[in-house]
PDB file of N, CA and C in Angstrom:
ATOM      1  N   UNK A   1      84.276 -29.488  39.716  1.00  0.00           N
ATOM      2  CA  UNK A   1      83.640 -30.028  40.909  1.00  0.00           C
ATOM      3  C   UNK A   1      82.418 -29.179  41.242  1.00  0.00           C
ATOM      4  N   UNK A   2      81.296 -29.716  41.220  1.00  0.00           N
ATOM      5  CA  UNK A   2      80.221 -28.951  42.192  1.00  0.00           C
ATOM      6  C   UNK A   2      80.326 -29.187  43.404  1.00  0.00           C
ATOM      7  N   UNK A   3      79.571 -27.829  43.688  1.00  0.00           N
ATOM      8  CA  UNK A   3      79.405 -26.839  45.187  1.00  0.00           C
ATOM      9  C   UNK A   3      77.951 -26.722  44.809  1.00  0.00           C
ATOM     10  N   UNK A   4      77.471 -26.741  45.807  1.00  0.00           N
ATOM     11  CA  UNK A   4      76.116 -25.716  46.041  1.00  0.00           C
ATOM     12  C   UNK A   4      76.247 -25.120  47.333  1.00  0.00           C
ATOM     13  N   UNK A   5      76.011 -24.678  48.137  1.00  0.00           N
ATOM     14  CA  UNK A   5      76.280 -23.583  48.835  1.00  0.00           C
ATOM     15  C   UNK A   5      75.500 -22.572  49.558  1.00  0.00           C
ATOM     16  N   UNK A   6      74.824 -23.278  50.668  1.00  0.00           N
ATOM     17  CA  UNK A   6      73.082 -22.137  51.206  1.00  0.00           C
ATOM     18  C   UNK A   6      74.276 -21.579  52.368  1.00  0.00           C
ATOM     19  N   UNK A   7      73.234 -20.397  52.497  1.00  0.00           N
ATOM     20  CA  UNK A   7      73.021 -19.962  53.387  1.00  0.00           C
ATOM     21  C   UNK A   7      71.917 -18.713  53.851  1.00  0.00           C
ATOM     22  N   UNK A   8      71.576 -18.164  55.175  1.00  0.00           N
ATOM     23  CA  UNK A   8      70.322 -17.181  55.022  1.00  0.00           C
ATOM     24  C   UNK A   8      69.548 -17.982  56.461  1.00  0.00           C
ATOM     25  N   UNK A   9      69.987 -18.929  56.635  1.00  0.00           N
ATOM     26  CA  UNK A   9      69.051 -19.928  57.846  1.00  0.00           C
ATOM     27  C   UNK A   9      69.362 -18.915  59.198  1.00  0.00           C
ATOM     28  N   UNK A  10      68.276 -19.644  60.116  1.00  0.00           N
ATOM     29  CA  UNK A  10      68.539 -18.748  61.441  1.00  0.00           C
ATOM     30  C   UNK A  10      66.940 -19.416  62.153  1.00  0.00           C
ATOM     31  N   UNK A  11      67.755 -18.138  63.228  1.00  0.00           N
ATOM     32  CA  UNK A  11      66.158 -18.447  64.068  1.00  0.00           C
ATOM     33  C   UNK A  11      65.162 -17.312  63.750  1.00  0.00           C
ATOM     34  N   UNK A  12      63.860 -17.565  63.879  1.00  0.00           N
ATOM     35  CA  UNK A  12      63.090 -16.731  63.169  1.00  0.00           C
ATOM     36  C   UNK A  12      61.305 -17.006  64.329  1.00  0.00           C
ATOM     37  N   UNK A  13      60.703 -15.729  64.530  1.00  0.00           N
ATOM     38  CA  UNK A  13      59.687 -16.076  65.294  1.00  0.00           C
ATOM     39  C   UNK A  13      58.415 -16.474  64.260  1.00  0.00           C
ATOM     40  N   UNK A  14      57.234 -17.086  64.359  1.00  0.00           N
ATOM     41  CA  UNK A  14      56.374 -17.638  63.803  1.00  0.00           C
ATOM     42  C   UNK A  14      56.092 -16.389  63.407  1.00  0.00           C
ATOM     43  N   UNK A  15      55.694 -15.965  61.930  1.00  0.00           N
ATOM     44  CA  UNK A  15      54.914 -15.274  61.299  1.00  0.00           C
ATOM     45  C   UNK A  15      55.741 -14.370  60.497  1.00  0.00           C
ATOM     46  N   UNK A  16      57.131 -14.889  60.833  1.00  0.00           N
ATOM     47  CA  UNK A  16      58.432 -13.632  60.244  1.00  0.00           C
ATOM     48  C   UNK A  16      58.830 -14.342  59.177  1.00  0.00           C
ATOM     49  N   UNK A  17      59.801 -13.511  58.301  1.00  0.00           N
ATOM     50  CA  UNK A  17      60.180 -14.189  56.876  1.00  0.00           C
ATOM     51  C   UNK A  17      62.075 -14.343  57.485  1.00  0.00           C
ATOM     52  N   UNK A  18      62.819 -14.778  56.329  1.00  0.00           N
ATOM     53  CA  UNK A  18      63.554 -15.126  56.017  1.00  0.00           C
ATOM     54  C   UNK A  18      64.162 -15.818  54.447  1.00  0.00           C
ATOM     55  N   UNK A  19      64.893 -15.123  53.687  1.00  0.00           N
ATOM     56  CA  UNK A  19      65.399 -15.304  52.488  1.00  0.00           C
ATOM     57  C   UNK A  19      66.588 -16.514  52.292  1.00  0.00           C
ATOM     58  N   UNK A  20      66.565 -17.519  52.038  1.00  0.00           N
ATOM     59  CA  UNK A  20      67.686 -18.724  51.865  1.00  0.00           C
ATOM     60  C   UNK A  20      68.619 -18.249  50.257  1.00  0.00           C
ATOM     61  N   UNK A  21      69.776 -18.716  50.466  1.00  0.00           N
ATOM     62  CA  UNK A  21      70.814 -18.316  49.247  1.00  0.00           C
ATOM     63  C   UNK A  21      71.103 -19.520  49.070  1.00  0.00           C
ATOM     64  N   UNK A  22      71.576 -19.822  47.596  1.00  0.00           N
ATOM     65  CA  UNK A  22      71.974 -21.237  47.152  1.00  0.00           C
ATOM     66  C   UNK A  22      73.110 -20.591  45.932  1.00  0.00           C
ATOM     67  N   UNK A  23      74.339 -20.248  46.357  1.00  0.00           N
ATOM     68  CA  UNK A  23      75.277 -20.089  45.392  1.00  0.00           C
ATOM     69  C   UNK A  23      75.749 -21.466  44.647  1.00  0.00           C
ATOM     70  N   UNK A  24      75.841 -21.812  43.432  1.00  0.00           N
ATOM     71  CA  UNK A  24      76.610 -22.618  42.802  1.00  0.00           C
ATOM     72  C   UNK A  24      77.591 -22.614  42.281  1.00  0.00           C
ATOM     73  N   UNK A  25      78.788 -23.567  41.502  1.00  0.00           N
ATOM     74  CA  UNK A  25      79.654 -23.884  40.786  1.00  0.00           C
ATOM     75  C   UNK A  25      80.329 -24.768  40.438  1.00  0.00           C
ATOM     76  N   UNK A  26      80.672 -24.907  39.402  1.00  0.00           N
ATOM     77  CA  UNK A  26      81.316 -26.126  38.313  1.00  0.00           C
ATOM     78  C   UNK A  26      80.047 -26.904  37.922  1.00  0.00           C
ATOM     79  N   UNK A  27      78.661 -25.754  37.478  1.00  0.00           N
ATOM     80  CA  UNK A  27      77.809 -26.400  36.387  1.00  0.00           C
ATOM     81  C   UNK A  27      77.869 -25.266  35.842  1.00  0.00           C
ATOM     82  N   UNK A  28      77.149 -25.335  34.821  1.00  0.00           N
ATOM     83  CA  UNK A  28      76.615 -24.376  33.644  1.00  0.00           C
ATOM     84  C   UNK A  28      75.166 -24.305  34.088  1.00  0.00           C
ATOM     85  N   UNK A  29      75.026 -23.216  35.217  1.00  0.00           N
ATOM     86  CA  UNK A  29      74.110 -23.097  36.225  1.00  0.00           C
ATOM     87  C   UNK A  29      72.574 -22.785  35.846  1.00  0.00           C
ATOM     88  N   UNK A  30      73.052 -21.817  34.123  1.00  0.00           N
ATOM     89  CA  UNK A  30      71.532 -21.343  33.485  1.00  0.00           C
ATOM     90  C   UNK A  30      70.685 -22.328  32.649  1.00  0.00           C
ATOM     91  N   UNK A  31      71.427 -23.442  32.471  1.00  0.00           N
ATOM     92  CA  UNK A  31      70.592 -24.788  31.503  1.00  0.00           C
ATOM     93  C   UNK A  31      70.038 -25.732  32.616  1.00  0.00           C
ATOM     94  N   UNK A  32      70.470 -25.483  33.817  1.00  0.00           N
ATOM     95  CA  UNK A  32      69.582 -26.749  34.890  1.00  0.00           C
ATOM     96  C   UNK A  32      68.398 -26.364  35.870  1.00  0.00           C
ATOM     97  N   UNK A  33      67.876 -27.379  35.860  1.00  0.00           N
ATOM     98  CA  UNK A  33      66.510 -26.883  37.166  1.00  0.00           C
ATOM     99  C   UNK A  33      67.438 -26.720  38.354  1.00  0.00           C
ATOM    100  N   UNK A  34      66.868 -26.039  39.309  1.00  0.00           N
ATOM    101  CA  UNK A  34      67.456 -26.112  40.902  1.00  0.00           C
ATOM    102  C   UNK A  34      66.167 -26.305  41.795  1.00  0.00           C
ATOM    103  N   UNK A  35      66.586 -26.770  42.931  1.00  0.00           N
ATOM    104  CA  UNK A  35      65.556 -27.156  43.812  1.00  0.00           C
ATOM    105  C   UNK A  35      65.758 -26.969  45.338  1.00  0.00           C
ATOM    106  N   UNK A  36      64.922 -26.343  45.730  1.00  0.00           N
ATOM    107  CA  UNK A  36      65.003 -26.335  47.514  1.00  0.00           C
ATOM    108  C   UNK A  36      64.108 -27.868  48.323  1.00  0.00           C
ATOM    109  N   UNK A  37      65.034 -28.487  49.039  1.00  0.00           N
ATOM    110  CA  UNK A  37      64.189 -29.718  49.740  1.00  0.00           C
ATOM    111  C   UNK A  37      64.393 -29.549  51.115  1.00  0.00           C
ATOM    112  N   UNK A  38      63.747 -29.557  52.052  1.00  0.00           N
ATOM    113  CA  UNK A  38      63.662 -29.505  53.653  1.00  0.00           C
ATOM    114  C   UNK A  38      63.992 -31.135  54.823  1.00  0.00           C
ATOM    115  N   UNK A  39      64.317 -31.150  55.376  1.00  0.00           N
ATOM    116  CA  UNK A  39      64.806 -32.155  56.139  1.00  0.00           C
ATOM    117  C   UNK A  39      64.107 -31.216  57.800  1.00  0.00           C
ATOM    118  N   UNK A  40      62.949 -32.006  58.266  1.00  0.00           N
ATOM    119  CA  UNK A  40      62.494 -31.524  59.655  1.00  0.00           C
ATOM    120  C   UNK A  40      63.273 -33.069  60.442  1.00  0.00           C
ATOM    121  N   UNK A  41      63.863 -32.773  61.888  1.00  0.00           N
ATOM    122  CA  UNK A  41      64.030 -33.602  62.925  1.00  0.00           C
ATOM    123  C   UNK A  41      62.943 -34.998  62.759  1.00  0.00           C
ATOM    124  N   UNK A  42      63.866 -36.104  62.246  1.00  0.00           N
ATOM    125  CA  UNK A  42      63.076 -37.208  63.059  1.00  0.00           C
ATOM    126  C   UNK A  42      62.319 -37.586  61.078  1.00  0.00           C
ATOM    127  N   UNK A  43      61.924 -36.831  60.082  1.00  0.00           N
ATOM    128  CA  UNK A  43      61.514 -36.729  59.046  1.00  0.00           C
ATOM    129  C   UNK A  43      62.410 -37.090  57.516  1.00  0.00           C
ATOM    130  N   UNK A  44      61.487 -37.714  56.618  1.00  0.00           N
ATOM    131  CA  UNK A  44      62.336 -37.604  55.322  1.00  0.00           C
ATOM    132  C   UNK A  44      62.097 -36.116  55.024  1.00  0.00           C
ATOM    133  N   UNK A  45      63.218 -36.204  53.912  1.00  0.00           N
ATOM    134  CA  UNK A  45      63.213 -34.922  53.542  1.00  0.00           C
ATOM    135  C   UNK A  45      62.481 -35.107  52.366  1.00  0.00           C
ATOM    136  N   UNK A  46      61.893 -33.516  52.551  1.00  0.00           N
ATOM    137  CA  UNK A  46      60.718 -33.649  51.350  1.00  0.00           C
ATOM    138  C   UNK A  46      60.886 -32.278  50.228  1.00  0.00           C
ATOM    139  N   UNK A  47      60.224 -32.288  49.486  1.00  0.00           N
ATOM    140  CA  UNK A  47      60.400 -31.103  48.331  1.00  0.00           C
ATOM    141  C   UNK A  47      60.032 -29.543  48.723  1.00  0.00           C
ATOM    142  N   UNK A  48      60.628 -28.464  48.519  1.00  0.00           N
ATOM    143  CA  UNK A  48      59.786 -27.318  49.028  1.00  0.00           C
ATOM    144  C   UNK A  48      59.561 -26.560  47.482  1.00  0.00           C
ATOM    145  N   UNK A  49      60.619 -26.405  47.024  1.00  0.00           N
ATOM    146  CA  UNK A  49      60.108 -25.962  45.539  1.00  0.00           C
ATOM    147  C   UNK A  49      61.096 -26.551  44.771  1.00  0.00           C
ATOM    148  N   UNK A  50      61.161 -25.837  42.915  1.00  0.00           N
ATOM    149  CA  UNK A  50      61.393 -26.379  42.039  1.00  0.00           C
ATOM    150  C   UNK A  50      61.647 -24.994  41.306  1.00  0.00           C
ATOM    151  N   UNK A  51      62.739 -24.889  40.411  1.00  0.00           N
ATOM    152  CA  UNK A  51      62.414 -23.981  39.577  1.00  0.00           C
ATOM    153  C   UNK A  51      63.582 -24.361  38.133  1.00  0.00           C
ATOM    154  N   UNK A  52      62.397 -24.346  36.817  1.00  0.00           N
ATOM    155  CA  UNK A  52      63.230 -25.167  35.901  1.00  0.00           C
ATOM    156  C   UNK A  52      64.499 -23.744  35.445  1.00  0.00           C
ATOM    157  N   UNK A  53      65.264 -23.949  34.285  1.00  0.00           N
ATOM    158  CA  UNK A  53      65.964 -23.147  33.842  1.00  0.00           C
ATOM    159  C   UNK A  53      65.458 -22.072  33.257  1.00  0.00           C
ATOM    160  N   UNK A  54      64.113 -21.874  32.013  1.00  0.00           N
ATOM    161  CA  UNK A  54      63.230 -21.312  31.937  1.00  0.00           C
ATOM    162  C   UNK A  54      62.162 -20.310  32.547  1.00  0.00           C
ATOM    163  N   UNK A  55      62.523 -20.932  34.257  1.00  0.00           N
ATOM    164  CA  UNK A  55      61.826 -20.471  35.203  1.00  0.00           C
ATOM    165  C   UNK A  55      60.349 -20.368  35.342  1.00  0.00           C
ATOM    166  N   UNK A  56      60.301 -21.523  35.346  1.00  0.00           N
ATOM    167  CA  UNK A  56      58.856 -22.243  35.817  1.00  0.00           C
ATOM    168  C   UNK A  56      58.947 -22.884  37.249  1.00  0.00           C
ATOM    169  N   UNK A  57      57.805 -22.768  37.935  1.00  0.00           N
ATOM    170  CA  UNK A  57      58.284 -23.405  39.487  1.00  0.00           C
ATOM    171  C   UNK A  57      57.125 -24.131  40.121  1.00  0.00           C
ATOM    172  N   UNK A  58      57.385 -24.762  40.813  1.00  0.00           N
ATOM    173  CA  UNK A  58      56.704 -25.785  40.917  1.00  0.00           C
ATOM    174  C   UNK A  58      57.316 -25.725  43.223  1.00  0.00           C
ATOM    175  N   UNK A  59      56.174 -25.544  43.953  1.00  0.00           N
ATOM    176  CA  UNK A  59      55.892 -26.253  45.644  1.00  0.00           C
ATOM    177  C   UNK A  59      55.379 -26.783  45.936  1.00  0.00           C
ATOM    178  N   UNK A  60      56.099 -27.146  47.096  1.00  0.00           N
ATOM    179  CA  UNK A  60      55.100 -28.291  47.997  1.00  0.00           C
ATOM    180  C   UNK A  60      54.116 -27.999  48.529  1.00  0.00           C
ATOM    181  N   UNK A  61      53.046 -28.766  48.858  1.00  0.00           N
ATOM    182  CA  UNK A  61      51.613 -27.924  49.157  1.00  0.00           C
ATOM    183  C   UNK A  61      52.310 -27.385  50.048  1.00  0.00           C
ATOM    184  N   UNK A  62      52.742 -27.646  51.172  1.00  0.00           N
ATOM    185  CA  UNK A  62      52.779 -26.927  52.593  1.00  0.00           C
ATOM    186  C   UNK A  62      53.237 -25.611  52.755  1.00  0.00           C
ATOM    187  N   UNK A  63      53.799 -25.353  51.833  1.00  0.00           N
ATOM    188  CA  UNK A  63      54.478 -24.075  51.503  1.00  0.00           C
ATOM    189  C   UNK A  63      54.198 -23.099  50.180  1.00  0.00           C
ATOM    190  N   UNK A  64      52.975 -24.064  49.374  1.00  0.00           N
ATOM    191  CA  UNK A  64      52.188 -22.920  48.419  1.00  0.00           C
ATOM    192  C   UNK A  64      51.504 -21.391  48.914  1.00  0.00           C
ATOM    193  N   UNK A  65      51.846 -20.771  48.174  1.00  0.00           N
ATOM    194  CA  UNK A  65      51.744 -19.036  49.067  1.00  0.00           C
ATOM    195  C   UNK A  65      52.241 -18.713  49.839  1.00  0.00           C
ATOM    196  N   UNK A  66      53.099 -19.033  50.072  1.00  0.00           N
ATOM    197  CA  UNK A  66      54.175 -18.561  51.478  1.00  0.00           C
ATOM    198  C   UNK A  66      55.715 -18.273  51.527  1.00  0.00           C
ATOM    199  N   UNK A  67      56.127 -19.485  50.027  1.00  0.00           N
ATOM    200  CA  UNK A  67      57.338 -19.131  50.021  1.00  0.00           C
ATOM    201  C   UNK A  67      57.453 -19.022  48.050  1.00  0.00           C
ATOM    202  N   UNK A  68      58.289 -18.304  47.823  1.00  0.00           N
ATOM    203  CA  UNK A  68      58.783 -18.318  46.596  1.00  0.00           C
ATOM    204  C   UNK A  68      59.831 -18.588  45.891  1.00  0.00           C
ATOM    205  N   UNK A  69      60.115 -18.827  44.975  1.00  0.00           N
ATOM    206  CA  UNK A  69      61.750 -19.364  44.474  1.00  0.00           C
ATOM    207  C   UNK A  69      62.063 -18.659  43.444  1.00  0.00           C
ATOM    208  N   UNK A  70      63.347 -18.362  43.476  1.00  0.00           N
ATOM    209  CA  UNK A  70      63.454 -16.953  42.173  1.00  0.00           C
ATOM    210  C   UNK A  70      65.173 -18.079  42.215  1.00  0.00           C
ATOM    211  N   UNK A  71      65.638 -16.935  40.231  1.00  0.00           N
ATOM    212  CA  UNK A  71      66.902 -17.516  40.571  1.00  0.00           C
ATOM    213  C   UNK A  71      67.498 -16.523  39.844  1.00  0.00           C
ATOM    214  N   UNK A  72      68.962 -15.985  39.331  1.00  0.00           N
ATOM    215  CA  UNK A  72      69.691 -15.233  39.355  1.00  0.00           C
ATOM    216  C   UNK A  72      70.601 -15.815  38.556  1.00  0.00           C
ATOM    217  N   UNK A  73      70.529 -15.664  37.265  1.00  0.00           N
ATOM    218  CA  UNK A  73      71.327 -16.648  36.401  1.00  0.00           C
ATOM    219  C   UNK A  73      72.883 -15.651  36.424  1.00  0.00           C
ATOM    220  N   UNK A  74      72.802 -14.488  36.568  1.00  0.00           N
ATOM    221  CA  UNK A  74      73.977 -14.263  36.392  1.00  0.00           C
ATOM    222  C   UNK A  74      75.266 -14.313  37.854  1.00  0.00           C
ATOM    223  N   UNK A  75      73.733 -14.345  38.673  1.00  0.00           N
ATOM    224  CA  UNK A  75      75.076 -14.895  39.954  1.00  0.00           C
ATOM    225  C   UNK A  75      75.101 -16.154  40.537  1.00  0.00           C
ATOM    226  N   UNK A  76      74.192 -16.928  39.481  1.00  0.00           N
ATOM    227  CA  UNK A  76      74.712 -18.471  39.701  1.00  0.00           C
ATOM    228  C   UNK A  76      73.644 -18.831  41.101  1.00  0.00           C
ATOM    229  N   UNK A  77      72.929 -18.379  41.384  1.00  0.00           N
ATOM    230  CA  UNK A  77      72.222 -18.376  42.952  1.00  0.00           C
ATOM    231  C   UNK A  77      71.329 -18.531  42.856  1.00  0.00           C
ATOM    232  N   UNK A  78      70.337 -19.293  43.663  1.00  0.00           N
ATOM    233  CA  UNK A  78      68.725 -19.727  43.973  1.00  0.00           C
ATOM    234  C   UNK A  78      68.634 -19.404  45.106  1.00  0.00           C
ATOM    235  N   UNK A  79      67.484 -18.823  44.818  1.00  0.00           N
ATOM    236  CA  UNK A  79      66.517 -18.096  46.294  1.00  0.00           C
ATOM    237  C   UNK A  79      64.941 -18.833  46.552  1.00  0.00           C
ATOM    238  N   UNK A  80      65.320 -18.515  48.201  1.00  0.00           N
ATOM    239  CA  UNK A  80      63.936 -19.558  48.901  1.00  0.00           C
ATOM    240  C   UNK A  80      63.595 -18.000  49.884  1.00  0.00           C
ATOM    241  N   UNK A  81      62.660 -17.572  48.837  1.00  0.00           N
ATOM    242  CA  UNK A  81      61.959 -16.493  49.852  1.00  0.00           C
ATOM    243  C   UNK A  81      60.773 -17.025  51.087  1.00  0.00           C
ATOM    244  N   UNK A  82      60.786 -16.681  51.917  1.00  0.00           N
ATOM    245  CA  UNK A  82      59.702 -17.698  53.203  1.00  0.00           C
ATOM    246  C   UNK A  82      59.051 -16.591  54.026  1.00  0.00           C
ATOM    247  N   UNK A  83      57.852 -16.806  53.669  1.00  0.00           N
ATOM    248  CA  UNK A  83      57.063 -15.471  54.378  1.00  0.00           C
ATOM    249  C   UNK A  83      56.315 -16.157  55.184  1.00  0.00           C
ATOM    250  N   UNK A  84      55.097 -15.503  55.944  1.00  0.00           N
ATOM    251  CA  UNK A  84      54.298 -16.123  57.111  1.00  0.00           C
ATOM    252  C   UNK A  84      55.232 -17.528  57.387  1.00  0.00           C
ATOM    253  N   UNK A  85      56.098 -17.666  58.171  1.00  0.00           N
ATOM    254  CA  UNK A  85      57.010 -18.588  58.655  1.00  0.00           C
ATOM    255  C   UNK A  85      55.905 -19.496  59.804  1.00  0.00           C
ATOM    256  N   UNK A  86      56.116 -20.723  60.165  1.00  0.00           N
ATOM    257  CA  UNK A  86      55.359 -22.150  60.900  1.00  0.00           C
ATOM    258  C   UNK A  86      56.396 -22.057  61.716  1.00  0.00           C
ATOM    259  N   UNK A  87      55.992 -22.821  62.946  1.00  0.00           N
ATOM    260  CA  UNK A  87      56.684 -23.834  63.664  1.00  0.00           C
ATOM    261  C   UNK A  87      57.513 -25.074  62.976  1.00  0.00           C
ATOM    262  N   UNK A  88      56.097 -25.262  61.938  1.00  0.00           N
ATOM    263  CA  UNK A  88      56.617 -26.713  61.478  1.00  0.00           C
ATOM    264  C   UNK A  88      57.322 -26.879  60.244  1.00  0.00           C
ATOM    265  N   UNK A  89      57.784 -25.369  59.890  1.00  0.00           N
ATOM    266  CA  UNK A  89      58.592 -25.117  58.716  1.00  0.00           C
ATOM    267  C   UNK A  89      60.317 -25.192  59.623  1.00  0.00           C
ATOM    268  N   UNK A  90      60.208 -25.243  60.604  1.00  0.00           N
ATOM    269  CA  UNK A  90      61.708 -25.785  61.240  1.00  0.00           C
ATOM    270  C   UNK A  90      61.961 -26.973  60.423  1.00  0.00           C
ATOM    271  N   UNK A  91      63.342 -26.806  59.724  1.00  0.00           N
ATOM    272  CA  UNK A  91      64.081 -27.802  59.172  1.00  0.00           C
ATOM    273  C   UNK A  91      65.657 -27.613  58.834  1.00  0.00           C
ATOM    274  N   UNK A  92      66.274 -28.353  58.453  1.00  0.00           N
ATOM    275  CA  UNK A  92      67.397 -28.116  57.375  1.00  0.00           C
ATOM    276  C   UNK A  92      66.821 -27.896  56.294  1.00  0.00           C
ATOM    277  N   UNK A  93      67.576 -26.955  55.413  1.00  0.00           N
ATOM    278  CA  UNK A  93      67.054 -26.783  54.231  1.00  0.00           C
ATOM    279  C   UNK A  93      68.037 -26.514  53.172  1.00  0.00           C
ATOM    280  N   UNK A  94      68.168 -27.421  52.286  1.00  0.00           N
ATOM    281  CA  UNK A  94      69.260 -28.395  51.448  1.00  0.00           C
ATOM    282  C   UNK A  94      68.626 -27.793  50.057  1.00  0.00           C
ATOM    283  N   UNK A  95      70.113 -27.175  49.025  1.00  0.00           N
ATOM    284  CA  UNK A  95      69.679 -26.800  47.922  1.00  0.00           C
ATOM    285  C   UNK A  95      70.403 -28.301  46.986  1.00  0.00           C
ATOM    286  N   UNK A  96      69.697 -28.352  45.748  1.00  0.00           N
ATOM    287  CA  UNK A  96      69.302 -29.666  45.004  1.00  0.00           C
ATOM    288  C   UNK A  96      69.392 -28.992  43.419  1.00  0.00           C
ATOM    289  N   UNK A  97      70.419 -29.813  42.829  1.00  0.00           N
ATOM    290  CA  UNK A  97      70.911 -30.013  40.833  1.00  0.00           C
ATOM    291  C   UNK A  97      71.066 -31.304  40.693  1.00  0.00           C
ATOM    292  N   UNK A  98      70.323 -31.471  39.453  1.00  0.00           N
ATOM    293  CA  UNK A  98      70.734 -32.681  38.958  1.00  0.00           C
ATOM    294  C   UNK A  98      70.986 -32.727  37.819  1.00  0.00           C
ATOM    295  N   UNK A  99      72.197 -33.049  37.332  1.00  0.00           N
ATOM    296  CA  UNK A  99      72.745 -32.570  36.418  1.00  0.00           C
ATOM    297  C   UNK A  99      72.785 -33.699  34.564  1.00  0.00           C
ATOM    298  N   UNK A 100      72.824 -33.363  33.748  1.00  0.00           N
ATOM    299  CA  UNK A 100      72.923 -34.098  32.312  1.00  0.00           C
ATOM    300  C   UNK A 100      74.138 -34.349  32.243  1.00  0.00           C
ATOM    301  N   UNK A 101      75.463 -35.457  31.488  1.00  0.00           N
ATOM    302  CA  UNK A 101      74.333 -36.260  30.657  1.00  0.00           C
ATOM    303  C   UNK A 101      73.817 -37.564  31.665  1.00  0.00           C
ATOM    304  N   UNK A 102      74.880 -37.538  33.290  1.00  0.00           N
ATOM    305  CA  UNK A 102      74.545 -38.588  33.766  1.00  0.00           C
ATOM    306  C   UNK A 102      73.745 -38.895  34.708  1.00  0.00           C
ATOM    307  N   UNK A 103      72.520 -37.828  35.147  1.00  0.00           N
ATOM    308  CA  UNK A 103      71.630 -38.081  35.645  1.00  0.00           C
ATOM    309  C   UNK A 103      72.112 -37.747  37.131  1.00  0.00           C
ATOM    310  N   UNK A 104      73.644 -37.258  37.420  1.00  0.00           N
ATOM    311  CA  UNK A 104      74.019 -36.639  38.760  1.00  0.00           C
ATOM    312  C   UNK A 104      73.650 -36.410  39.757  1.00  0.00           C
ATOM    313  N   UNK A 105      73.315 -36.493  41.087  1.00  0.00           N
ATOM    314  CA  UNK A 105      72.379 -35.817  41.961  1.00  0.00           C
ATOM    315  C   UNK A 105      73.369 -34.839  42.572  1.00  0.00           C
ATOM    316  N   UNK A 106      73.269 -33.450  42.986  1.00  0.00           N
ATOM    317  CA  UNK A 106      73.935 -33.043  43.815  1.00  0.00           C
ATOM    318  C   UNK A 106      73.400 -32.185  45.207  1.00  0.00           C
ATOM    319  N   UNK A 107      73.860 -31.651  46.194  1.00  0.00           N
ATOM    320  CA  UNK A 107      72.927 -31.428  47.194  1.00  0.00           C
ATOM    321  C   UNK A 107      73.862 -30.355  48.282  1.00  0.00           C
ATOM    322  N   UNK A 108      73.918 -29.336  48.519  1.00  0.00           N
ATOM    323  CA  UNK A 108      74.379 -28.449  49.705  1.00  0.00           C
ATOM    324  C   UNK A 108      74.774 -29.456  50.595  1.00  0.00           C
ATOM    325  N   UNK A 109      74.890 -29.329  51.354  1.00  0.00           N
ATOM    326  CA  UNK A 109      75.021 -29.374  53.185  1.00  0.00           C
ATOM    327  C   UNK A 109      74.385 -28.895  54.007  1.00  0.00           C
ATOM    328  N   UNK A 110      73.454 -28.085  53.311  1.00  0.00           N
ATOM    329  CA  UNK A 110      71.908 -27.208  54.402  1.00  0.00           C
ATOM    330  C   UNK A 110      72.238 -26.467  55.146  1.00  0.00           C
ATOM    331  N   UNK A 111      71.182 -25.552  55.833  1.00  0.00           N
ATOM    332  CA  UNK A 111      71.097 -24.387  56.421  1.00  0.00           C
ATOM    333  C   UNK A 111      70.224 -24.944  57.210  1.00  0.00           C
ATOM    334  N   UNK A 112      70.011 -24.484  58.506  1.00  0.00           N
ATOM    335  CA  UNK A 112      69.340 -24.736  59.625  1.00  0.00           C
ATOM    336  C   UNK A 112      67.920 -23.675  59.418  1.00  0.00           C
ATOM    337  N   UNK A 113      66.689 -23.618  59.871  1.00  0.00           N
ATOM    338  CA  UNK A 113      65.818 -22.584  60.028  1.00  0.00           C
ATOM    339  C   UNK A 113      64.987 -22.944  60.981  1.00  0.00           C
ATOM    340  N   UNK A 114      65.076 -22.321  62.187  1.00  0.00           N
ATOM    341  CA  UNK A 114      64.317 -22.535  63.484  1.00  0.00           C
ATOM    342  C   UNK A 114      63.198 -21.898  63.333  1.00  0.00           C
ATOM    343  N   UNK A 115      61.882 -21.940  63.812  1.00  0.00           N
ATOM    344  CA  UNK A 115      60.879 -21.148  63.720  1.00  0.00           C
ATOM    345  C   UNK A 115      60.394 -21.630  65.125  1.00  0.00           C
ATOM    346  N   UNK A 116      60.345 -20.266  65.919  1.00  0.00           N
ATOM    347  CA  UNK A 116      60.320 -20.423  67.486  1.00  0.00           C
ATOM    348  C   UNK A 116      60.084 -19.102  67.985  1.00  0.00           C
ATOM    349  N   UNK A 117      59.435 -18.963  69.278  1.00  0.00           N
ATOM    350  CA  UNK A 117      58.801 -17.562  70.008  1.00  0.00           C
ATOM    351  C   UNK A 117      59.939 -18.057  71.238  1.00  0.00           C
TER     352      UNK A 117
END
């Protein structure tokens, strides 16, 4: 059975960072891409990064230079590093596998991240 598994969310004042965790299990975690996607109030949810197995990565403009995605093959975990933090970077923020041979989608349950004075 997959899990994915964030956590790291909170409240945070405009200009501060915050690190997101995405533990996994029941994939073979080092052959798949993983992905961070954001859900703001009232909004679809949209892409924040990408990072293949290889570790190539790929963001959303809104968050090019600001946040980074690293991953940790031996502890199964994806990281959403978030520096100079927005207002409008308030969202849920939902970690994302999609898995072979059947094209699977799978998805956390999200972490909250307030960005507020």
């Amino acid at each position: 059975q997959v899990q994915l598994v964030e956590s790291g969310g909170g409240l945070v004042q405009p200009g501060g960072s915050l690190r997101l965790s995405c533990a996994a299990s029941g994939i073979r975690f080092n052959i798949y891409a993983m992905g961070w996607y954001r859900q703001a109030s009232g909004k679809q949810r949209e892409l924040v990064a990408t990072i293949t197995s290889g570790g190539i990565t790929n963001y959303g403009d809104s968050v090019k230079g600001r946040f980074t995605i690293s991953r940790d093959n031996a502890q199964n975990t994806v990281y959403l590093q978030m520096n100079s933090l927005k207002r409008e970077d308030t969202a849920v923020y939902f970690c994302n596998v999609r898995t072979s041979p059947f094209n699977s989608n799978y998805w956390g349950v999200g972490t909250l991240v307030t960005v507020s004075s």
